[in-house]
C-alpha atoms as a PDB file:
ATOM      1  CA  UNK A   1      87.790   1.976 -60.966  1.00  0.00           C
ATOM      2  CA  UNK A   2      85.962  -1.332 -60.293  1.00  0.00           C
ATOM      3  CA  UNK A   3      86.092  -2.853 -57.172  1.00  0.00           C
ATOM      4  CA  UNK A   4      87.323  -6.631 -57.754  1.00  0.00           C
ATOM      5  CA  UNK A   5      84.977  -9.682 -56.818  1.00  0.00           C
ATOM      6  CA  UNK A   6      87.306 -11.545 -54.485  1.00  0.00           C
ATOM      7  CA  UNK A   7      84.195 -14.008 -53.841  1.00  0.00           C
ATOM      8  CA  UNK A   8      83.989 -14.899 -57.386  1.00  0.00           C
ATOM      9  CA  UNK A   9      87.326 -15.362 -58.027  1.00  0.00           C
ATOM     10  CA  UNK A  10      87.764 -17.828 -54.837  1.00  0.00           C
ATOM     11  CA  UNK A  11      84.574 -19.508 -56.355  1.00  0.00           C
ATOM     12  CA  UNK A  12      86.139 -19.480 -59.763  1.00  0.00           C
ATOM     13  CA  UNK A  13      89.289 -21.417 -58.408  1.00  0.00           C
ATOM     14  CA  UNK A  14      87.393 -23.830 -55.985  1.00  0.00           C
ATOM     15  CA  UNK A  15      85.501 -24.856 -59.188  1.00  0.00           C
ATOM     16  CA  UNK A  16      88.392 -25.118 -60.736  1.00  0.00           C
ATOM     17  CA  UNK A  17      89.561 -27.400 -58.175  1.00  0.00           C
ATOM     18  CA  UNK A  18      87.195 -29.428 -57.895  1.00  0.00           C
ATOM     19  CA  UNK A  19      87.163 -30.455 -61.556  1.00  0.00           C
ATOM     20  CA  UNK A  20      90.309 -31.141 -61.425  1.00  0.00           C
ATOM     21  CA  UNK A  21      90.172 -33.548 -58.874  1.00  0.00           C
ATOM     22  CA  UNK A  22      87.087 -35.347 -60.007  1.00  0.00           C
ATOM     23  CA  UNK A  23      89.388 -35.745 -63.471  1.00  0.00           C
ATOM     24  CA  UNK A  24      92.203 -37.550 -61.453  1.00  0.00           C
ATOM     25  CA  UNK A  25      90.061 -39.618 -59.170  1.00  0.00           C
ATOM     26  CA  UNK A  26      87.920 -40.952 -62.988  1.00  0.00           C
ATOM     27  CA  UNK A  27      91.487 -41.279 -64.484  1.00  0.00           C
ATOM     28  CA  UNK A  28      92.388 -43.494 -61.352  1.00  0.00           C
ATOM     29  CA  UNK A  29      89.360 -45.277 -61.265  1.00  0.00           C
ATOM     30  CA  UNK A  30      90.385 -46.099 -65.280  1.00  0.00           C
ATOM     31  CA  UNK A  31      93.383 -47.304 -64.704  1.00  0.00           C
ATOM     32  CA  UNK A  32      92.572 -49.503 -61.793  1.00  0.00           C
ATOM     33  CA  UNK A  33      89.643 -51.362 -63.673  1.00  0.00           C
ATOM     34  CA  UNK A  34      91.978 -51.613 -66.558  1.00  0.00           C
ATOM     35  CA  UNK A  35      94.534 -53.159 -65.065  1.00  0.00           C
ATOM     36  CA  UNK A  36      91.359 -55.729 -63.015  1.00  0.00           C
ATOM     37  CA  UNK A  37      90.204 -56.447 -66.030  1.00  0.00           C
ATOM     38  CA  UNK A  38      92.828 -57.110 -68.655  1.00  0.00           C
ATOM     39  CA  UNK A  39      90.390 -59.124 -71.086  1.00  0.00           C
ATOM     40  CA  UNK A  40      89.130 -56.298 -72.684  1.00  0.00           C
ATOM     41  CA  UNK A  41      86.093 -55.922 -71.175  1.00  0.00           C
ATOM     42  CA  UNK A  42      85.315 -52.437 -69.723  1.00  0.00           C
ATOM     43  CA  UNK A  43      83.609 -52.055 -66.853  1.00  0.00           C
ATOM     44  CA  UNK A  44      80.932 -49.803 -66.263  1.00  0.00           C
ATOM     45  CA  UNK A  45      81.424 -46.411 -64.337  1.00  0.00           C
ATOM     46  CA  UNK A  46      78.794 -45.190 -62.056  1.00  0.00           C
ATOM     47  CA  UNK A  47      78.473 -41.806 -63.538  1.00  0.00           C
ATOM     48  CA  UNK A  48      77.655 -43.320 -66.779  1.00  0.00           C
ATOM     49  CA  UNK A  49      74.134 -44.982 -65.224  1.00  0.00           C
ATOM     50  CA  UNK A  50      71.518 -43.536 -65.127  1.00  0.00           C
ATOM     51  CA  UNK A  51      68.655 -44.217 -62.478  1.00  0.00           C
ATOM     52  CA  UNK A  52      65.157 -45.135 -63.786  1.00  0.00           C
ATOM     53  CA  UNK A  53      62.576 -42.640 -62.497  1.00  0.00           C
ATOM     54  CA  UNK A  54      60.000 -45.556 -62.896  1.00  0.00           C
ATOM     55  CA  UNK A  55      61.312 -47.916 -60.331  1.00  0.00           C
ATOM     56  CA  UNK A  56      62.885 -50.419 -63.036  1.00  0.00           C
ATOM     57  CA  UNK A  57      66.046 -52.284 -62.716  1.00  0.00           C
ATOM     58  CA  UNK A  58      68.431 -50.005 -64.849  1.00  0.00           C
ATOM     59  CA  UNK A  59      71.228 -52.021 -67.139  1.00  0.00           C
ATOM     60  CA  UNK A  60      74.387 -51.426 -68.850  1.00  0.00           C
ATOM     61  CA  UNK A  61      74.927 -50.821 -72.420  1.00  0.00           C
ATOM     62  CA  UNK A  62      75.952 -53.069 -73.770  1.00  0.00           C
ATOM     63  CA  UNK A  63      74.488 -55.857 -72.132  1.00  0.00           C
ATOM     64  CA  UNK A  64      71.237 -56.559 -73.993  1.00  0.00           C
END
């Protein structure tokens, strides 16, 4: 009989974890610039930038 992976599971759930929590704190961070910004206008989330590699000013989309 196998031995179980007790690392790997405590990995698996800390992973787990963690995704969880990152999918409150963006659902948070929704609803708070929702309710800052009720014209309609959506903010931009810092995950959804991208740095330039080249040095250049990066924009939104949307904003051109």
């Amino acid at each position: 009989m196998a031995k179980p992976n007790y690392q790997f599971e405590k990995r698996q759930r800390d992973l787990a974890k963690k995704k969880k929590q990152e999918e409150k704190r963006l659902q948070k961070l929704a609803a708070k610039s929702a309710a800052a910004d009720p014209g309609g206008i959506a903010s931009v989330d810092s995950s959804e930038v991208t740095p330039a590699g080249d040095g250049s000013a990066v924009t939104p989309p949307g904003s051109e």
